[in-house]
C-alpha atoms as a PDB file:
ATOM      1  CA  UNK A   1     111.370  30.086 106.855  1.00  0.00           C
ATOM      2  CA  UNK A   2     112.438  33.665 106.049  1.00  0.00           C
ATOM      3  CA  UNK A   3     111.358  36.130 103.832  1.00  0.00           C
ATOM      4  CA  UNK A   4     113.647  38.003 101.644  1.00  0.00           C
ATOM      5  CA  UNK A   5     111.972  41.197 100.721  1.00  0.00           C
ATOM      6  CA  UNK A   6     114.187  42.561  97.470  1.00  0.00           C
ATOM      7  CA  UNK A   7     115.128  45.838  97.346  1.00  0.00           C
ATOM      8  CA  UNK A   8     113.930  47.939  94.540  1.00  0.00           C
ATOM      9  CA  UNK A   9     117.108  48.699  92.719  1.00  0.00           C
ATOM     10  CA  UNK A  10     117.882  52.376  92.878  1.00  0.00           C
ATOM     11  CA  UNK A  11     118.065  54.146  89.532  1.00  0.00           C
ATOM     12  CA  UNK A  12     120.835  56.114  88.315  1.00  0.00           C
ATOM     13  CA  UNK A  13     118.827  59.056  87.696  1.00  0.00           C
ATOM     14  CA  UNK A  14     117.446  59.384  91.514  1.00  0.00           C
ATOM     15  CA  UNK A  15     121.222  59.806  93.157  1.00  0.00           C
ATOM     16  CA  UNK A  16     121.160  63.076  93.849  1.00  0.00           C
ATOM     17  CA  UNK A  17     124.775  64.885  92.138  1.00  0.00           C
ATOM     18  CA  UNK A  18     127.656  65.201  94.311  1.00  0.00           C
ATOM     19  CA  UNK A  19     127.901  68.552  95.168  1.00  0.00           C
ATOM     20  CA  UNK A  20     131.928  69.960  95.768  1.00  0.00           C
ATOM     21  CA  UNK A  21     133.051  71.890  98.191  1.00  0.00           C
ATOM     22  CA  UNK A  22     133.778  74.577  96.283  1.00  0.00           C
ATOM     23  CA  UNK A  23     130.417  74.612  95.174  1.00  0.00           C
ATOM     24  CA  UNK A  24     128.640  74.857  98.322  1.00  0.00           C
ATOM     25  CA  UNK A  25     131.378  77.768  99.089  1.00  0.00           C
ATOM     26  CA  UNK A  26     130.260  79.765  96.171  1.00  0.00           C
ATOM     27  CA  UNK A  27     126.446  78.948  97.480  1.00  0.00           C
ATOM     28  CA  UNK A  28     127.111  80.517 100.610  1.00  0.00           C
ATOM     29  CA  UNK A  29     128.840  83.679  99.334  1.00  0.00           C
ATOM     30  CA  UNK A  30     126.127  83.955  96.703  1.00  0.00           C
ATOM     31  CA  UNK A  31     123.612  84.116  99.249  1.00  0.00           C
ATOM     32  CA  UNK A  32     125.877  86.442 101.440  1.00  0.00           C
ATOM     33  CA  UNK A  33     125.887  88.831  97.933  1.00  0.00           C
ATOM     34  CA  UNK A  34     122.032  89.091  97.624  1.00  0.00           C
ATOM     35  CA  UNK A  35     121.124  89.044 101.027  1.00  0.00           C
ATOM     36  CA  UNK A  36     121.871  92.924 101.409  1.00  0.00           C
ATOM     37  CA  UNK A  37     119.501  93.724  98.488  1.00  0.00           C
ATOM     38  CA  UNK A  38     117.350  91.094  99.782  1.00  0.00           C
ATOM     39  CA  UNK A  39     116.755  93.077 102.808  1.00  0.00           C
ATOM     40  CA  UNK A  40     116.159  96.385 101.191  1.00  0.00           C
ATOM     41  CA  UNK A  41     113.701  95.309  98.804  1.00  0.00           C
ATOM     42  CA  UNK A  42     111.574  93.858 101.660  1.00  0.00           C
ATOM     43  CA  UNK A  43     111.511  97.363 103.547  1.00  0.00           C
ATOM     44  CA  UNK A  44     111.106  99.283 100.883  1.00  0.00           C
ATOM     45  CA  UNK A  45     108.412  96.946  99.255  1.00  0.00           C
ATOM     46  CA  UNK A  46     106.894  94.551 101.433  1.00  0.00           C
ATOM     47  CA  UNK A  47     106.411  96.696 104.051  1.00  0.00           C
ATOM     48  CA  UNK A  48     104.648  99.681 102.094  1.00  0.00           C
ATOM     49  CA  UNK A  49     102.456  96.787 101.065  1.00  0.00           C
ATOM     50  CA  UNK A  50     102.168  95.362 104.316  1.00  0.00           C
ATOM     51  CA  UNK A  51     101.089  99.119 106.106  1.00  0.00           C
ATOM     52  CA  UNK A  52      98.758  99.860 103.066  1.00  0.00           C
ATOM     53  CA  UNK A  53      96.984  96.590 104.202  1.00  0.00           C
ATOM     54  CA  UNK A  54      96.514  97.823 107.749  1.00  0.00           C
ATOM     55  CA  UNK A  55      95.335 100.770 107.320  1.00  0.00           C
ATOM     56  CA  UNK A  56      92.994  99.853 104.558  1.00  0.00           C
ATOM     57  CA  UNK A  57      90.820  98.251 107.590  1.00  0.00           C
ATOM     58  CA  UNK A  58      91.031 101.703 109.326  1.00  0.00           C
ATOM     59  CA  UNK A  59      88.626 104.712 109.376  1.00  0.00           C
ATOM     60  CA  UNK A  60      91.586 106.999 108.988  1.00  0.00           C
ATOM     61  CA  UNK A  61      91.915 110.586 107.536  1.00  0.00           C
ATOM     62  CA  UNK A  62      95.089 112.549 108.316  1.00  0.00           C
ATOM     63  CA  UNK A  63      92.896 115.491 109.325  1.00  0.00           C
ATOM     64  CA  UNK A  64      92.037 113.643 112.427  1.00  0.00           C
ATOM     65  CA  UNK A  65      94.007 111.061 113.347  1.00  0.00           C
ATOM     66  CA  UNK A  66      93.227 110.778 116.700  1.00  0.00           C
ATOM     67  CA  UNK A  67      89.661 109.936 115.491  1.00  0.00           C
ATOM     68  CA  UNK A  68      91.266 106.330 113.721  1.00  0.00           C
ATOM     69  CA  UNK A  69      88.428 103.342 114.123  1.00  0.00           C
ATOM     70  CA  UNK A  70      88.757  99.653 112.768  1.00  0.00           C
ATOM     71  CA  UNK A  71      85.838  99.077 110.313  1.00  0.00           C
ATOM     72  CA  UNK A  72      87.474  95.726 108.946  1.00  0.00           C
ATOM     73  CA  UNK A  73      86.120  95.615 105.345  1.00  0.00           C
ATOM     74  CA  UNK A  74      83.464  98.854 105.155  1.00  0.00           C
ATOM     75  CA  UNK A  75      86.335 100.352 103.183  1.00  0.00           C
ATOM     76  CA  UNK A  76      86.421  97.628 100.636  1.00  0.00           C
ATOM     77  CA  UNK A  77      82.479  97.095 100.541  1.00  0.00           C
ATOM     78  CA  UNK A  78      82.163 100.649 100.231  1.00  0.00           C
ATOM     79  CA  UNK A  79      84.457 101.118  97.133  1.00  0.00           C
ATOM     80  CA  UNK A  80      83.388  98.016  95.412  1.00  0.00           C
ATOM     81  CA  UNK A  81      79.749  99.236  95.699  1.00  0.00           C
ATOM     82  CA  UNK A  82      80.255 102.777  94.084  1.00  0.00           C
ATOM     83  CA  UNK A  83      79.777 103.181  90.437  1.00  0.00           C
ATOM     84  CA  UNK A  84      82.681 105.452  90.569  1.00  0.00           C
ATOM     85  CA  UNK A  85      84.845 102.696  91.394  1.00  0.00           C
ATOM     86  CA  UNK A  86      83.607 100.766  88.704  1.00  0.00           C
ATOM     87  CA  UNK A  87      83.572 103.597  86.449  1.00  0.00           C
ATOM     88  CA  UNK A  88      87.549 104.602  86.702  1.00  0.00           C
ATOM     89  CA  UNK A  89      87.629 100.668  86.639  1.00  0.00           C
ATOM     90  CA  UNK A  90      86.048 100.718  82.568  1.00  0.00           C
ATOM     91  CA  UNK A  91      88.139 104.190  82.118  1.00  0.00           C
ATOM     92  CA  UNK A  92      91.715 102.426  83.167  1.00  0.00           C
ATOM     93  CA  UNK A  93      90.733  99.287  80.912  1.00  0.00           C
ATOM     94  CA  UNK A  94      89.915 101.331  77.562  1.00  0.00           C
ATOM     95  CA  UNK A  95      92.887 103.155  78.653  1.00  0.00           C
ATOM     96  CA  UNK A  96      94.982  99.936  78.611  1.00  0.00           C
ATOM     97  CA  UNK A  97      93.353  97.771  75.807  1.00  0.00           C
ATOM     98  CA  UNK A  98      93.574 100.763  73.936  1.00  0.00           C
ATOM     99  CA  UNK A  99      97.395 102.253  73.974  1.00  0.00           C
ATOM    100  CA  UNK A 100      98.532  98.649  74.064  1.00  0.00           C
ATOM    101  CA  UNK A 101      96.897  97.772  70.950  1.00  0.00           C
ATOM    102  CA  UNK A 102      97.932 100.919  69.303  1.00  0.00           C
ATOM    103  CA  UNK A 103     101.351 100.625  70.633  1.00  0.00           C
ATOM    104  CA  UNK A 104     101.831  96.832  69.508  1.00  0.00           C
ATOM    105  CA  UNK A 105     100.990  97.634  66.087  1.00  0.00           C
ATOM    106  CA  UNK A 106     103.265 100.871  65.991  1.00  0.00           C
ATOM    107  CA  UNK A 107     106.209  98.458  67.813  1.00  0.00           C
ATOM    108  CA  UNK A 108     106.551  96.002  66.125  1.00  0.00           C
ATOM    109  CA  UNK A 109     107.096  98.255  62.754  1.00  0.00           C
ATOM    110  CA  UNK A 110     109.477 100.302  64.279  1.00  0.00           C
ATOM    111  CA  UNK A 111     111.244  96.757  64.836  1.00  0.00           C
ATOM    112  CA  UNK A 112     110.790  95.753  61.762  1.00  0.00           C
ATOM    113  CA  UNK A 113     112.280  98.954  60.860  1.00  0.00           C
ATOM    114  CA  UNK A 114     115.409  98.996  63.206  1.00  0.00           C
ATOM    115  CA  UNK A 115     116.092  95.246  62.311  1.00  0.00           C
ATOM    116  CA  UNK A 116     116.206  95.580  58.560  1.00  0.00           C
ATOM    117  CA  UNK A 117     117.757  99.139  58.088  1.00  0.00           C
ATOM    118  CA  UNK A 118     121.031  98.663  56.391  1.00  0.00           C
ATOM    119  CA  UNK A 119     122.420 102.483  56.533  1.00  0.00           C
ATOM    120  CA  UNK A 120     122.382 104.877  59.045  1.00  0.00           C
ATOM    121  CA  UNK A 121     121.147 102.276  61.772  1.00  0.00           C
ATOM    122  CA  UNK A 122     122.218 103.974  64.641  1.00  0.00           C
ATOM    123  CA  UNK A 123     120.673 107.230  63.595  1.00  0.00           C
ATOM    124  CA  UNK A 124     117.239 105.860  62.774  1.00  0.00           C
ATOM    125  CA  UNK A 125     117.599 103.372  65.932  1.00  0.00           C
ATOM    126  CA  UNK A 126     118.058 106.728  68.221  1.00  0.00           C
ATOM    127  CA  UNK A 127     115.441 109.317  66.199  1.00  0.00           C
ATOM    128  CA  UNK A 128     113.110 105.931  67.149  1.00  0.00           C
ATOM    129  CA  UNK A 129     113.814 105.907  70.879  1.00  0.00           C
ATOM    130  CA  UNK A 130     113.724 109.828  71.420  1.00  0.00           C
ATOM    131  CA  UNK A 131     110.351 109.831  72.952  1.00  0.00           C
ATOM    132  CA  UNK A 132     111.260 107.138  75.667  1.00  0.00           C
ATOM    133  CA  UNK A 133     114.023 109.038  77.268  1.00  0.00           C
ATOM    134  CA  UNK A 134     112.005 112.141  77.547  1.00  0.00           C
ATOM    135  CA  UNK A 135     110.166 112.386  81.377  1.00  0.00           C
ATOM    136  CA  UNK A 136     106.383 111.228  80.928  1.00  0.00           C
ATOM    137  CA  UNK A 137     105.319 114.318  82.515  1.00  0.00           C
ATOM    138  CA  UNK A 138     107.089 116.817  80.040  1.00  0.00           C
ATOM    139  CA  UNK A 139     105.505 114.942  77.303  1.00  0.00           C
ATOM    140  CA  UNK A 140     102.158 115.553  78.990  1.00  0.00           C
ATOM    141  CA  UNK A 141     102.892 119.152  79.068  1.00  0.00           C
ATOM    142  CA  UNK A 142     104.127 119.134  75.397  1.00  0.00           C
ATOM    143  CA  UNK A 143     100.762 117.174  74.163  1.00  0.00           C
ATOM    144  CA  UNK A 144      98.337 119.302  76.306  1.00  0.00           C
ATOM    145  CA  UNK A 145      99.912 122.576  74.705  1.00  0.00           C
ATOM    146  CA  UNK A 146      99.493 120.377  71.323  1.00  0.00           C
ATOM    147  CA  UNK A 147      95.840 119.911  71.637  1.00  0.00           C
ATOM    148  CA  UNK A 148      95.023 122.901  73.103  1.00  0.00           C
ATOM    149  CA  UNK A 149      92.658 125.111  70.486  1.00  0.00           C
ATOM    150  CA  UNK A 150      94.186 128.615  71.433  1.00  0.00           C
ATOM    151  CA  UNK A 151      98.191 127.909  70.525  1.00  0.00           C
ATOM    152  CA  UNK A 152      98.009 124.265  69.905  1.00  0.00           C
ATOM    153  CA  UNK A 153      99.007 122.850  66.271  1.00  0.00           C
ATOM    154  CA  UNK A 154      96.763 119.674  66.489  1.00  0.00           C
ATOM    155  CA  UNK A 155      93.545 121.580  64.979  1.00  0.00           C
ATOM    156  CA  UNK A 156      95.671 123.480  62.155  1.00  0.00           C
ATOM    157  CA  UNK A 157      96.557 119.699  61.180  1.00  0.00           C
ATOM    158  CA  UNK A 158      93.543 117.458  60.948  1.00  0.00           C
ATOM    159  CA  UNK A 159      91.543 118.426  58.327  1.00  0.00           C
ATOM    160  CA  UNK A 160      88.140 117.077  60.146  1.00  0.00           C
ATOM    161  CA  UNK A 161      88.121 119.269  63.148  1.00  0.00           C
ATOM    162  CA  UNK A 162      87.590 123.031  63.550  1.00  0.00           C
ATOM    163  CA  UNK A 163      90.084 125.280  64.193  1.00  0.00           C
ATOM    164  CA  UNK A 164      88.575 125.980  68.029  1.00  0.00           C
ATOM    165  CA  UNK A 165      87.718 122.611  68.557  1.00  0.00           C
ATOM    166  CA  UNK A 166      88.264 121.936  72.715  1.00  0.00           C
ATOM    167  CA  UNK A 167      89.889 118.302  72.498  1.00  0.00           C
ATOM    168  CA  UNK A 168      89.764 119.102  76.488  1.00  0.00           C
ATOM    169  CA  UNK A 169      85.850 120.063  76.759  1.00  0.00           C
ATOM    170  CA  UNK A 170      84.103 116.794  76.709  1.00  0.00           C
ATOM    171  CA  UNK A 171      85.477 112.590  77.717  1.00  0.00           C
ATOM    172  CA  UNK A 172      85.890 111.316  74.263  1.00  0.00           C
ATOM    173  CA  UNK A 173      88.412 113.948  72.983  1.00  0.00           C
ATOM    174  CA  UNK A 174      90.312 114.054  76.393  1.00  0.00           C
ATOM    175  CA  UNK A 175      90.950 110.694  76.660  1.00  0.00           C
ATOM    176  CA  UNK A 176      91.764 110.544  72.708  1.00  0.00           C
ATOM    177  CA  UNK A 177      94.562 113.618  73.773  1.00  0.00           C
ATOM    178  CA  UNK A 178      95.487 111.261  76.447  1.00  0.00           C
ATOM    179  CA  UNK A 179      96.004 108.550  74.383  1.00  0.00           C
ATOM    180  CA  UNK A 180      97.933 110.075  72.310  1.00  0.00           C
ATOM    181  CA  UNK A 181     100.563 111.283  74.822  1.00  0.00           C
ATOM    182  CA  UNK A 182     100.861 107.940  75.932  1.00  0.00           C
ATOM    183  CA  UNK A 183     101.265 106.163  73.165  1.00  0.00           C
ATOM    184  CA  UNK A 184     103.708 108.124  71.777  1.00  0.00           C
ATOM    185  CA  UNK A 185     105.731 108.362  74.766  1.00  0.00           C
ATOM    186  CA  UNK A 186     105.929 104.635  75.447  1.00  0.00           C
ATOM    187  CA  UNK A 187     105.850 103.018  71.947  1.00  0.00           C
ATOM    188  CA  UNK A 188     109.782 102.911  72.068  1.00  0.00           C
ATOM    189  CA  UNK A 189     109.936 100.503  74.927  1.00  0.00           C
ATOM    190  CA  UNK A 190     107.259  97.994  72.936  1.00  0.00           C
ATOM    191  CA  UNK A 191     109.693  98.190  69.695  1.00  0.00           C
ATOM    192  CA  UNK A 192     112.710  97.640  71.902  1.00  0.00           C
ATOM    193  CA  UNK A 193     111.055  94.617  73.634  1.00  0.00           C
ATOM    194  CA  UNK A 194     109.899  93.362  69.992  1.00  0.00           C
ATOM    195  CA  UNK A 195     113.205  93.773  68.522  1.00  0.00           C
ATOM    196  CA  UNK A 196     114.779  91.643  70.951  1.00  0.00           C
ATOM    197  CA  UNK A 197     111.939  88.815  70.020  1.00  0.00           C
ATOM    198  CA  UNK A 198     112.937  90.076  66.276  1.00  0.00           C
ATOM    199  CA  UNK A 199     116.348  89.296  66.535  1.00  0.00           C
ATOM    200  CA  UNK A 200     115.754  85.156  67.968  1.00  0.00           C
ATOM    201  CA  UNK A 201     113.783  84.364  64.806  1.00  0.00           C
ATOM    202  CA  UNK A 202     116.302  82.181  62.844  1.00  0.00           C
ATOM    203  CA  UNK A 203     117.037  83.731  59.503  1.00  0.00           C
ATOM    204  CA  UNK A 204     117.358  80.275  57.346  1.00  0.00           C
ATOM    205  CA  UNK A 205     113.441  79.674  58.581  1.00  0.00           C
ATOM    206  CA  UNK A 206     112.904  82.718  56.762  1.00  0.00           C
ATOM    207  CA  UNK A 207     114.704  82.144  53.668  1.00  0.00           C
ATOM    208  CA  UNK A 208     113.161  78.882  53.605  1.00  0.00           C
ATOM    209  CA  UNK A 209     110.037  79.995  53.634  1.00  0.00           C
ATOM    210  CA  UNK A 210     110.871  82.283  51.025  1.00  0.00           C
ATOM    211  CA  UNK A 211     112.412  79.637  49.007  1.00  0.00           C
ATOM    212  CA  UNK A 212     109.048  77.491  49.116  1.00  0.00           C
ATOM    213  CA  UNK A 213     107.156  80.523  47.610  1.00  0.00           C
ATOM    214  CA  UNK A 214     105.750  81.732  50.664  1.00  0.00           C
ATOM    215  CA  UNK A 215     104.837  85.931  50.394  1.00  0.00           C
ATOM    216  CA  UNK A 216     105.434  88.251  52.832  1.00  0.00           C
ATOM    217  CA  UNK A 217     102.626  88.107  54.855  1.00  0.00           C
ATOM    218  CA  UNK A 218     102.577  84.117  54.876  1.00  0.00           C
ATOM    219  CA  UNK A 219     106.521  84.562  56.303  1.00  0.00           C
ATOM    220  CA  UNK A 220     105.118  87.221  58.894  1.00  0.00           C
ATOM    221  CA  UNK A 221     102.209  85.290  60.000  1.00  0.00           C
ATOM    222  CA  UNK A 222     103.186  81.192  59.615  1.00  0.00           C
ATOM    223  CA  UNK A 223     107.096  81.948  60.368  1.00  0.00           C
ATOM    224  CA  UNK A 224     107.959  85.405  62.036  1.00  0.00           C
ATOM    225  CA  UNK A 225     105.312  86.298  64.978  1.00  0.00           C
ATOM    226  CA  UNK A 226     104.896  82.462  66.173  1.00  0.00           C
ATOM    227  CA  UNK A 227     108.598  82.510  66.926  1.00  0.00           C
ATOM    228  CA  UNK A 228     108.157  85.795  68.789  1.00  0.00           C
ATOM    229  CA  UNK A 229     105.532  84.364  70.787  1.00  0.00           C
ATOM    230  CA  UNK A 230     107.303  84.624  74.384  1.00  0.00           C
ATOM    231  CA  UNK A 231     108.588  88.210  73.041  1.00  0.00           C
ATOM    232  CA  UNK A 232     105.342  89.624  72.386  1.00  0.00           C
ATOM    233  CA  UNK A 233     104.270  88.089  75.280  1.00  0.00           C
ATOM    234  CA  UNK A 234     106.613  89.441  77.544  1.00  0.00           C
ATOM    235  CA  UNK A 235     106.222  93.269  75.837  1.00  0.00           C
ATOM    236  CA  UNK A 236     102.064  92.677  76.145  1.00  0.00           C
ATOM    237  CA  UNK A 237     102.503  92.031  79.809  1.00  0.00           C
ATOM    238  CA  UNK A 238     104.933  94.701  80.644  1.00  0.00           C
ATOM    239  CA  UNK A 239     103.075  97.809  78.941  1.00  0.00           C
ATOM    240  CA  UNK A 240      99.946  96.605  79.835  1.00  0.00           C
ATOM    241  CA  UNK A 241     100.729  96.584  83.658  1.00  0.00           C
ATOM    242  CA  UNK A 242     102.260  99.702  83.045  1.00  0.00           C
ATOM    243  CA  UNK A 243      98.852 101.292  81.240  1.00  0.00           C
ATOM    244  CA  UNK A 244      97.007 100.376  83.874  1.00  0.00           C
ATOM    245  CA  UNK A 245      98.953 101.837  86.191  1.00  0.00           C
ATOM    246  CA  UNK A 246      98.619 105.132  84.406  1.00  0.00           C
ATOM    247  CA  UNK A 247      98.594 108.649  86.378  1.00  0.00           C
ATOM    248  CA  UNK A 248     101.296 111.227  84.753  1.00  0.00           C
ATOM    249  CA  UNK A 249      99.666 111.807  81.927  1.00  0.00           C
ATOM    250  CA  UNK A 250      95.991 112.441  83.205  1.00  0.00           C
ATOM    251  CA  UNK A 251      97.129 114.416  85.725  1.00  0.00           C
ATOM    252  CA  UNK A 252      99.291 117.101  83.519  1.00  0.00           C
ATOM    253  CA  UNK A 253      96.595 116.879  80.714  1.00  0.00           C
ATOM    254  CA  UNK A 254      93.348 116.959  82.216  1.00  0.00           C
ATOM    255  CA  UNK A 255      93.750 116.419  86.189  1.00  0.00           C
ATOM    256  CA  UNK A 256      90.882 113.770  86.081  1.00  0.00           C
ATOM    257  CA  UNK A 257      88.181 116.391  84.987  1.00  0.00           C
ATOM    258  CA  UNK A 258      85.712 115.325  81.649  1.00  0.00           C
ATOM    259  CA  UNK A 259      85.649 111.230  83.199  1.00  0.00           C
ATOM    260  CA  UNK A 260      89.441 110.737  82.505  1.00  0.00           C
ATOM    261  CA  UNK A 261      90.204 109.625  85.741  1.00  0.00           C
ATOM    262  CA  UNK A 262      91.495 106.219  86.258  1.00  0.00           C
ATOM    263  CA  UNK A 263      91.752 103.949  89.379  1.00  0.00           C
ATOM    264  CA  UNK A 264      95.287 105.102  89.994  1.00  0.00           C
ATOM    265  CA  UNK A 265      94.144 108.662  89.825  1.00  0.00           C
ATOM    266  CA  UNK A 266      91.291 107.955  92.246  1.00  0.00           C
ATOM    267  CA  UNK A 267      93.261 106.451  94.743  1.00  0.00           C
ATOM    268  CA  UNK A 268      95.754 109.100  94.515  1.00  0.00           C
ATOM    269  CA  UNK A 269      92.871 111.717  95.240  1.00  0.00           C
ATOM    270  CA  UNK A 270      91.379 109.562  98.424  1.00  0.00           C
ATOM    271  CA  UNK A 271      95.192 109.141  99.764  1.00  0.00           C
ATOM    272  CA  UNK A 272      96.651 112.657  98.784  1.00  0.00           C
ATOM    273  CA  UNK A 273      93.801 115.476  98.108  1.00  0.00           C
ATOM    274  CA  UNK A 274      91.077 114.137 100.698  1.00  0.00           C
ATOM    275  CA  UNK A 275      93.823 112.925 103.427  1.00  0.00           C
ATOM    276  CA  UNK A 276      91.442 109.365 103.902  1.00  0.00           C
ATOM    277  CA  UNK A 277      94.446 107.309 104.398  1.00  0.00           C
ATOM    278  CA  UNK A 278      92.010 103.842 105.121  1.00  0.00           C
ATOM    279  CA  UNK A 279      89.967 104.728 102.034  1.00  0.00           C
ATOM    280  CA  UNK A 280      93.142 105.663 100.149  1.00  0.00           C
ATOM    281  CA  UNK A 281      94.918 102.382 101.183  1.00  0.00           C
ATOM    282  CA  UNK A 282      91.537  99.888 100.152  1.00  0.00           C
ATOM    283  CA  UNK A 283      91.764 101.349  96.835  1.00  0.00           C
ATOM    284  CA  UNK A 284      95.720 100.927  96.830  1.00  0.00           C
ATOM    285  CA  UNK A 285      95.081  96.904  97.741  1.00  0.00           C
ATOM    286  CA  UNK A 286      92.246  96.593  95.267  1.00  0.00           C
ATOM    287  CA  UNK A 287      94.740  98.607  92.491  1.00  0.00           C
ATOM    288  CA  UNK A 288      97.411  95.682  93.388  1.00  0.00           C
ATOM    289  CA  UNK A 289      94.950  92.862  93.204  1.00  0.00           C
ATOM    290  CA  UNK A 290      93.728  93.717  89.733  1.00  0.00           C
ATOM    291  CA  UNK A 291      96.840  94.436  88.502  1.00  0.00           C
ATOM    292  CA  UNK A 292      97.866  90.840  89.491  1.00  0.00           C
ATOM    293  CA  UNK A 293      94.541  89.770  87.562  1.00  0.00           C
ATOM    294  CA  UNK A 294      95.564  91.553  84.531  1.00  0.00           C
ATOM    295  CA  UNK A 295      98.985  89.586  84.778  1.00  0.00           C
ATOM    296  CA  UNK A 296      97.011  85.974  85.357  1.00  0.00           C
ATOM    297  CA  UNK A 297      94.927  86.332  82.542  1.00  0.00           C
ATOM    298  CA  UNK A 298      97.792  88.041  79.974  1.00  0.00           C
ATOM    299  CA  UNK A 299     100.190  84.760  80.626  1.00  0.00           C
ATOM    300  CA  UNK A 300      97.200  82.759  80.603  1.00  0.00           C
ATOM    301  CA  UNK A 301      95.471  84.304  77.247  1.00  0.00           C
ATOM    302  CA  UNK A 302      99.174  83.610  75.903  1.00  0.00           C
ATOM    303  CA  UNK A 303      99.929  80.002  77.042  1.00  0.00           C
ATOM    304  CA  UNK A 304     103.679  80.550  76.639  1.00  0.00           C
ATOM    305  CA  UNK A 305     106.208  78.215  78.755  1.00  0.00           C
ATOM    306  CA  UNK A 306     108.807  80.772  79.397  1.00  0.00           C
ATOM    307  CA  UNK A 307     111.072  77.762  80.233  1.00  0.00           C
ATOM    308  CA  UNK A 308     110.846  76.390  77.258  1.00  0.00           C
ATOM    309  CA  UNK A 309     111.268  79.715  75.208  1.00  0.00           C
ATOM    310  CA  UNK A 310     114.747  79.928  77.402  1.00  0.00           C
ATOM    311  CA  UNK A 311     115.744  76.541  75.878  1.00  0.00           C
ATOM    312  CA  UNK A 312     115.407  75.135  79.797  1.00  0.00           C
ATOM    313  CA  UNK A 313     113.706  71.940  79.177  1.00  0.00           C
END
């Protein structure tokens, strides 16, 4: 007697498409197109990375470089365990919680603003953008001559503070100054990213809203930012890697003196000023971890399926 075992009848959906010819040609000289840029993104990228690594493991100051000695992770233990690690750690996160906020708020207006203008958009769309073309560390220049109390005009405006009031003599009104800078340099970019979010929120939801008595803020709240979810997402995420990446501005304004330094600035001074290349290099991997923390927990905080935003699934 024999036994027929049945074969499981294969469904349509698990034949794998025919791919042409010409396909598979334009495949091949797709990957032939990239793989020159491929190349030079991993030397100029991952190999940085990679030699940061190394020498983060190394006792190694430029001043003696004969003198190099593995220490594996005394870099790392000894950075973690300084409170003025931690400290430009808490200065770099008010720095970023701080100008993104601000700068989210001041965005999405400005969108608001460049979306609904009727006359003279391209004139009010440029005057809006101004401040994002001009180099971070002229603005930095132009805000530290602002604040200053000898020639600046920031006193002579705000009613509250005297007239030779040092916004540069003490942390609070340093980092305020530095705040400032930024946020007015880099609020463009957040309006431009918000306007492109603007601009995908379907119209007719909005009228319909409108129709069904809803006020303004109902429409802005229940109808306008849920649809600019990935949008605001995607702005969030890039400013606030960028703000915590932030160096230009301390260093024209204040140079990291009054506790404005940040971890950037710190690891510039290790690498740059003080020549301890191992040091330098632990506090460049540590920089690039948290920075990939900051990125985890934004798209997590979030919850946005950027596939699904695309219309991809």
């Amino acid at each position: 007697m024999t036994t027929t075992i049945a074969t499981p009848a294969t469904k349509a959906g698990d034949i794998p498409p025919e791919v042409s010819d010409r396909t598979r040609a334009e495949n091949r000289l797709g990957m032939k197109l990239v793989a020159p840029a491929l190349i030079v993104m991993l030397v100029v990228t991952a190999f940085p990375i990679l030699r940061a690594l190394w020498l983060s493991f190394y006792n190694y100051s430029l001043t003696a470089p004969e003198d190099r000695q593995f220490v594996g992770i005394d870099n790392y233990v000894t950075a973690l365990t300084d409170s003025l690690f931690w400290r430009d750690i808490g200065m770099t996160v008010i720095y970023m919680l701080v100008t993104v906020a601000f700068e989210l708020v001041i965005g999405f207006a400005f969108a608001m603003i460049m979306h609904r203008v009727i006359f003279a958009r391209g004139v009010i769309r440029t005057s809006i953008l101004i401040p994002y073309g001009i180099i971070t560390v002229v603005s930095g220049f132009a805000w530290q001559f602002a604040f200053t109390y000898q020639n600046g005009f920031v006193n002579g405006w705000l009613p509250f503070v005297s007239a030779d009031f040092n916004w540069f003599g003490d942390t609070v009104p340093a980092v305020i100054a530095i705040m400032v800078s930024e946020i007015w340099k880099t609020t463009p970019f957040m309006s431009l990213l918000l306007l492109a979010g603007l601009a995908q929120v379907s119209e007719d939801m909005i009228e319909a809203a409108k129709v069904d008595g809803a006020t303004w803020w109902q429409r802005l709240f229940k109808v306008i930012l849920p649809n600019m979810r990935a949008a605001i997402m995607v702005a969030v995420l890039f400013r606030a890697l960028d703000a915590y990446r932030i160096f230009d501005n301390i260093f024209v304004m204040t140079a990291g003196a009054q506790g404005t330094e940040s971890i950037s600035f710190l690891t510039y001074r290790q690498s740059i000023e003080q020549f301890q290349l191992g040091m330098g290099s632990a506090l460049a991997v540590l920089l690039f971890l948290s920075v990939l923390l900051v990125a985890f927990v934004i798209v997590k905080l979030f919850r946005v399926d950027l596939a699904q935003a695309r219309g991809e699934s």
